[in-house]
Protein backbone atom coordinates (compact mmCIF):
# COMPACT_ATOMS: atom_id res chain seq x y z
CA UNK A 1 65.78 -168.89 -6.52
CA UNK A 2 64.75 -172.53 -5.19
CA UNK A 3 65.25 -173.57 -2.10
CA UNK A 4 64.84 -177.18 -1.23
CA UNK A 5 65.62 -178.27 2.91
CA UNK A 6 67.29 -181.71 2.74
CA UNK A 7 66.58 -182.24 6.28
CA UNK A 8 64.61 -184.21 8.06
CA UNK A 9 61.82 -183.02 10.73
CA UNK A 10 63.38 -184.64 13.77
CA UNK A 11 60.65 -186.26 15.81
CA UNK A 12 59.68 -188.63 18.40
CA UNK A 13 59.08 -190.99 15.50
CA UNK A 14 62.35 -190.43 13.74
CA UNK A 15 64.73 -193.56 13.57
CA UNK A 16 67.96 -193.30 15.61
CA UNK A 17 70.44 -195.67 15.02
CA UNK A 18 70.00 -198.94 17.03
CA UNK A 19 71.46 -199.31 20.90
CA UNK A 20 71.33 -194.89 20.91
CA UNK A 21 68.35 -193.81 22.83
CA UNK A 22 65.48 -192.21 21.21
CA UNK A 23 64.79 -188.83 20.40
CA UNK A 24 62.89 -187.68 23.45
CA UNK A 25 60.94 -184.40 23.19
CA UNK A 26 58.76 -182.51 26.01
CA UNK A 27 57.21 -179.78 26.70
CA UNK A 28 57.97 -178.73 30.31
CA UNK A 29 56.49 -175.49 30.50
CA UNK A 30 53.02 -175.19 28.78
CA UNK A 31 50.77 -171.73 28.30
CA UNK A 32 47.80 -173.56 28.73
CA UNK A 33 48.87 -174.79 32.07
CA UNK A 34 49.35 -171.81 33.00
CA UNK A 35 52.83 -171.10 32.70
CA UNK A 36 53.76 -168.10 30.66
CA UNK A 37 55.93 -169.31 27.83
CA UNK A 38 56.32 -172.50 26.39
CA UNK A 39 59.76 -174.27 26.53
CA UNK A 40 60.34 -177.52 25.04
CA UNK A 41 63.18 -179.53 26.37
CA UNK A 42 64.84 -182.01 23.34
CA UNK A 43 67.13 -185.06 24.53
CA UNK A 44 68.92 -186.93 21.74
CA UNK A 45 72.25 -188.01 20.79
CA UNK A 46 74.26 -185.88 18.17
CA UNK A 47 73.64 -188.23 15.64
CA UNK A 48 70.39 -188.33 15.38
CA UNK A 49 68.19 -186.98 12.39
CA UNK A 50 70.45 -184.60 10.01
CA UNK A 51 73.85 -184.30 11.27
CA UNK A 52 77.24 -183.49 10.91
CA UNK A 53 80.05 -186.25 11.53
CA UNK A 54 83.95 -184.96 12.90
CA UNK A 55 86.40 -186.47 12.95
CA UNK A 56 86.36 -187.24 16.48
CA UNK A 57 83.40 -189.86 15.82
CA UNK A 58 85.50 -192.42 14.51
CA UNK A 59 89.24 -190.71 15.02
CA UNK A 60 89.71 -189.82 18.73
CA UNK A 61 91.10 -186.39 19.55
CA UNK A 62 91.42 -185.65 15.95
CA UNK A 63 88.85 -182.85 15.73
CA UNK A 64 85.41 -181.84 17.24
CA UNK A 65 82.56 -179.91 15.55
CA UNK A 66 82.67 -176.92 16.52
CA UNK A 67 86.19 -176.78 15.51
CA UNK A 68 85.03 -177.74 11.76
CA UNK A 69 85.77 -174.60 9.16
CA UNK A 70 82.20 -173.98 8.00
CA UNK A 71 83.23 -173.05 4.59
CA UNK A 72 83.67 -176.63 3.70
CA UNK A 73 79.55 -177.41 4.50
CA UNK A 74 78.83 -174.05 2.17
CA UNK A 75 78.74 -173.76 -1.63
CA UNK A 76 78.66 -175.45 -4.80
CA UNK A 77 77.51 -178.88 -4.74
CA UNK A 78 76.47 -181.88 -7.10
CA UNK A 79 73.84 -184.43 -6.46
CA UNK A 80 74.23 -187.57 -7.66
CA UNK A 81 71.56 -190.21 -8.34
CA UNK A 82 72.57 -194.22 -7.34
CA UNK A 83 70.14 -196.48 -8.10
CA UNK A 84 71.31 -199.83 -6.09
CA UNK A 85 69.85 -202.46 -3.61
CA UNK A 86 73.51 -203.48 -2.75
CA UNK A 87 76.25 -200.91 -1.58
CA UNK A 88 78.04 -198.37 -3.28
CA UNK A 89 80.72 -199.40 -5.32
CA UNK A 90 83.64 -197.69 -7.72
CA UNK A 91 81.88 -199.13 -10.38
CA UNK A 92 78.53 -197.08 -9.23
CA UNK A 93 80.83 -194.04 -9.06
CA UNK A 94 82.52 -194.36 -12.35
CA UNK A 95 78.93 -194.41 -13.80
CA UNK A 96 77.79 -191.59 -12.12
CA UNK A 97 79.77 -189.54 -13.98
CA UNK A 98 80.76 -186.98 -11.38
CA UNK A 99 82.33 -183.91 -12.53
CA UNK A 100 85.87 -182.96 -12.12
CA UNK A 101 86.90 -180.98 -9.29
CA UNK A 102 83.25 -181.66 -7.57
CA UNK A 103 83.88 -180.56 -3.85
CA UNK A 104 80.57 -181.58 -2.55
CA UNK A 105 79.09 -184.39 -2.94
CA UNK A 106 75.16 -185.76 -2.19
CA UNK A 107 73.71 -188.97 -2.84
CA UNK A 108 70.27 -189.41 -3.59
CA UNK A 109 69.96 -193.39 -3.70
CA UNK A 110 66.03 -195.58 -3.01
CA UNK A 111 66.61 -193.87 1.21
CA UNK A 112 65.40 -191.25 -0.19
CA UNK A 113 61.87 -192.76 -0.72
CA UNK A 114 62.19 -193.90 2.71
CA UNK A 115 61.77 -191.14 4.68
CA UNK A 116 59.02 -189.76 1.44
CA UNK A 117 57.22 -192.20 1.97
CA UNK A 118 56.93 -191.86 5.83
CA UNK A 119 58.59 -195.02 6.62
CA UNK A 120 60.13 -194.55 10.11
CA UNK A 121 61.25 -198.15 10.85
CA UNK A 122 64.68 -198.22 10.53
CA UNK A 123 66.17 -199.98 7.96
CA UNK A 124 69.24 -202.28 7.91
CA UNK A 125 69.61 -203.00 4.52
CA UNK A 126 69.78 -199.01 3.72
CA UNK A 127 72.39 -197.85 0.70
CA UNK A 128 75.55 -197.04 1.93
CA UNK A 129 79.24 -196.68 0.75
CA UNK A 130 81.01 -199.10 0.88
CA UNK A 131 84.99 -199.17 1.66
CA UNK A 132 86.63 -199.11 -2.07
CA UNK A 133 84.23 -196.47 -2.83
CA UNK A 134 84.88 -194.10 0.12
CA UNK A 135 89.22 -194.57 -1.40
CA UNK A 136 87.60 -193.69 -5.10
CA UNK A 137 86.12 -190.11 -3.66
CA UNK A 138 89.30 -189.29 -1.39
CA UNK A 139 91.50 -189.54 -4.56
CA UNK A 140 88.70 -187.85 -6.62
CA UNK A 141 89.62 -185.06 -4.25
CA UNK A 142 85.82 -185.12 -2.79
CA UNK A 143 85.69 -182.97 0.74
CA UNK A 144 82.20 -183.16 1.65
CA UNK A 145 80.03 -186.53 1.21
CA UNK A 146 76.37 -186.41 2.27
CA UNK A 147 74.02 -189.29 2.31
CA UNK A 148 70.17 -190.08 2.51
CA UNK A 149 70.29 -192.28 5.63
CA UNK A 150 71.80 -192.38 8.67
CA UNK A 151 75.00 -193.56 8.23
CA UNK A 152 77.66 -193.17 5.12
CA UNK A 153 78.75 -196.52 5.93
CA UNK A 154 76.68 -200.19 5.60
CA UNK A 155 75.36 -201.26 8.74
CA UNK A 156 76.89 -204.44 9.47
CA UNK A 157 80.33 -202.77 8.37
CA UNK A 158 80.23 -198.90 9.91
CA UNK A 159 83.90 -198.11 10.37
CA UNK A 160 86.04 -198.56 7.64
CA UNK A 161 84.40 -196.42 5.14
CA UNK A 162 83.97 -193.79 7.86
CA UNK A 163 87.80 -193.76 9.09
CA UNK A 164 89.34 -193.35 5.23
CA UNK A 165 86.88 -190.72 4.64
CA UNK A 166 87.44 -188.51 8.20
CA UNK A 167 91.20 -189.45 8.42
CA UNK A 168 91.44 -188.20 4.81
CA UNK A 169 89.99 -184.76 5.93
CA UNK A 170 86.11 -185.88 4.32
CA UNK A 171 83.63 -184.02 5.97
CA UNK A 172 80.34 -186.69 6.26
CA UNK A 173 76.64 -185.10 6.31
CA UNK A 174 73.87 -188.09 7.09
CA UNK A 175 70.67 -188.37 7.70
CA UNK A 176 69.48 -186.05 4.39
CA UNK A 177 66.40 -186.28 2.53
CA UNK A 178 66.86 -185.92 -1.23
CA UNK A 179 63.27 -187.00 -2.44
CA UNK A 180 62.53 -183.75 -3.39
CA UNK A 181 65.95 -182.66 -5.44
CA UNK A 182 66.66 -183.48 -8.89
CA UNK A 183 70.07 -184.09 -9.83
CA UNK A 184 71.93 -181.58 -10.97
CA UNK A 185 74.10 -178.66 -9.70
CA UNK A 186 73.46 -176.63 -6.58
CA UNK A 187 74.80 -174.55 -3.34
CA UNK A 188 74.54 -176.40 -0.27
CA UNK A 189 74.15 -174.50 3.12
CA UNK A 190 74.67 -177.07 5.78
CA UNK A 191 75.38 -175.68 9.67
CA UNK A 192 76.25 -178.00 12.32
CA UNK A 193 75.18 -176.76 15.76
CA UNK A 194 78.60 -175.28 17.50
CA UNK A 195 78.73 -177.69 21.34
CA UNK A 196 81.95 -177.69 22.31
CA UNK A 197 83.99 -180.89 21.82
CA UNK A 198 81.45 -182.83 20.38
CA UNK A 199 81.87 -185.42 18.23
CA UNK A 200 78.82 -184.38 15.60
CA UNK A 201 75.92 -182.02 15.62
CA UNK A 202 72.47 -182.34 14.35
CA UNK A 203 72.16 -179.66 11.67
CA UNK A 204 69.62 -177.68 8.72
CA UNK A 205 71.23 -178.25 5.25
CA UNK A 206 69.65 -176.47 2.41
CA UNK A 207 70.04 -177.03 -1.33
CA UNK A 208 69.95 -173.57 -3.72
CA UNK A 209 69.54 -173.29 -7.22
């Protein structure tokens, strides 16, 4: 079996997406001061690094994570390659050539080489879907949409594509790293921490061939 983790190492260093504060990790207790555990405490929005989007982000009251059904973030799953500058379009998706009755969906577009290629700056020009697209995969029946940056949406245009796809039922995985997956056919395992009422959750996702 090959496992591949799609997610990214969240850091001090990571990118978090602008006006959000940034990820803050400390030790507070230390062994070597003396203390006899270590404990680290994290600070950090719910957005930040790999994470899970409800509906609540962009729909209020319409759902928090740890109300999500996990079964939709577990099992077969396609990755897609998008090679494009611009956003993603239908036209991109009609290309693409996505299989009928695909469930889960990953994009593996030039982010991907981003966060490869250690470049933590973050980027407002990432790929992104655009509106039109995110209609193409609701009536493609799509229920789970993951992308290699931190947002599904383009940055100067965040909440259109993210309301059709959450008010539709779409659950949205961002902040994945695909460098290291091929396209192809796989099982995803992707678990959103469970904080009550929440409106996303940093999470591990896992690819399995």
């Amino acid at each position: 079996m090959q496992l591949i983790d799609i997610s990214l190492t969240l850091s001090e260093q990571l990118p978090t997406w602008p006006g959000d504060p940034p990820i803050q990790i400390e030790r507070i207790s230390a062994i070597q001061d003396g203390a006899d555990a270590n404990v680290t405490h994290l600070s950090m929005t719910v957005h930040a690094g790999t994470h899970v989007d409800a509906p609540d982000h962009f729909l209020d009251g319409r759902g928090a994570v740890d109300q999500l059904a996990l079964d939709r973030l577990v099992g077969p799953a396609a990755v897609i390659e998008v090679q494009t500058q611009g956003a993603i379009t239908p036209n991109h998706l009609e290309q693409a050539g996505i299989a009928p009755h695909t469930k889960r969906l990953l994009f593996k577009t030039p982010n991907s080489r981003l966060w490869a290629e250690g470049n933590l700056s973050f980027q407002e020009d990432y790929v992104a879907l655009n509106a039109e697209a995110a209609e193409y995969l609701v009536e493609l029946g799509v229920e789970v949409i993951g992308v290699d940056y931190l947002s599904v949406a383009p940055f100067q245009d965040p909440v259109p594509t993210h309301r059709i796809l959450l008010n539709a039922g779409v659950l949205i995985i961002e902040g994945l790293n695909l460098s290291q997956a091929d396209p192809g056919d796989y099982s995803l395992l992707c678990l959103p921490l469970k904080i009550a009422g929440a409106d996303g959750s940093p999470a591990r996702a896992l690819l399995m061939r």
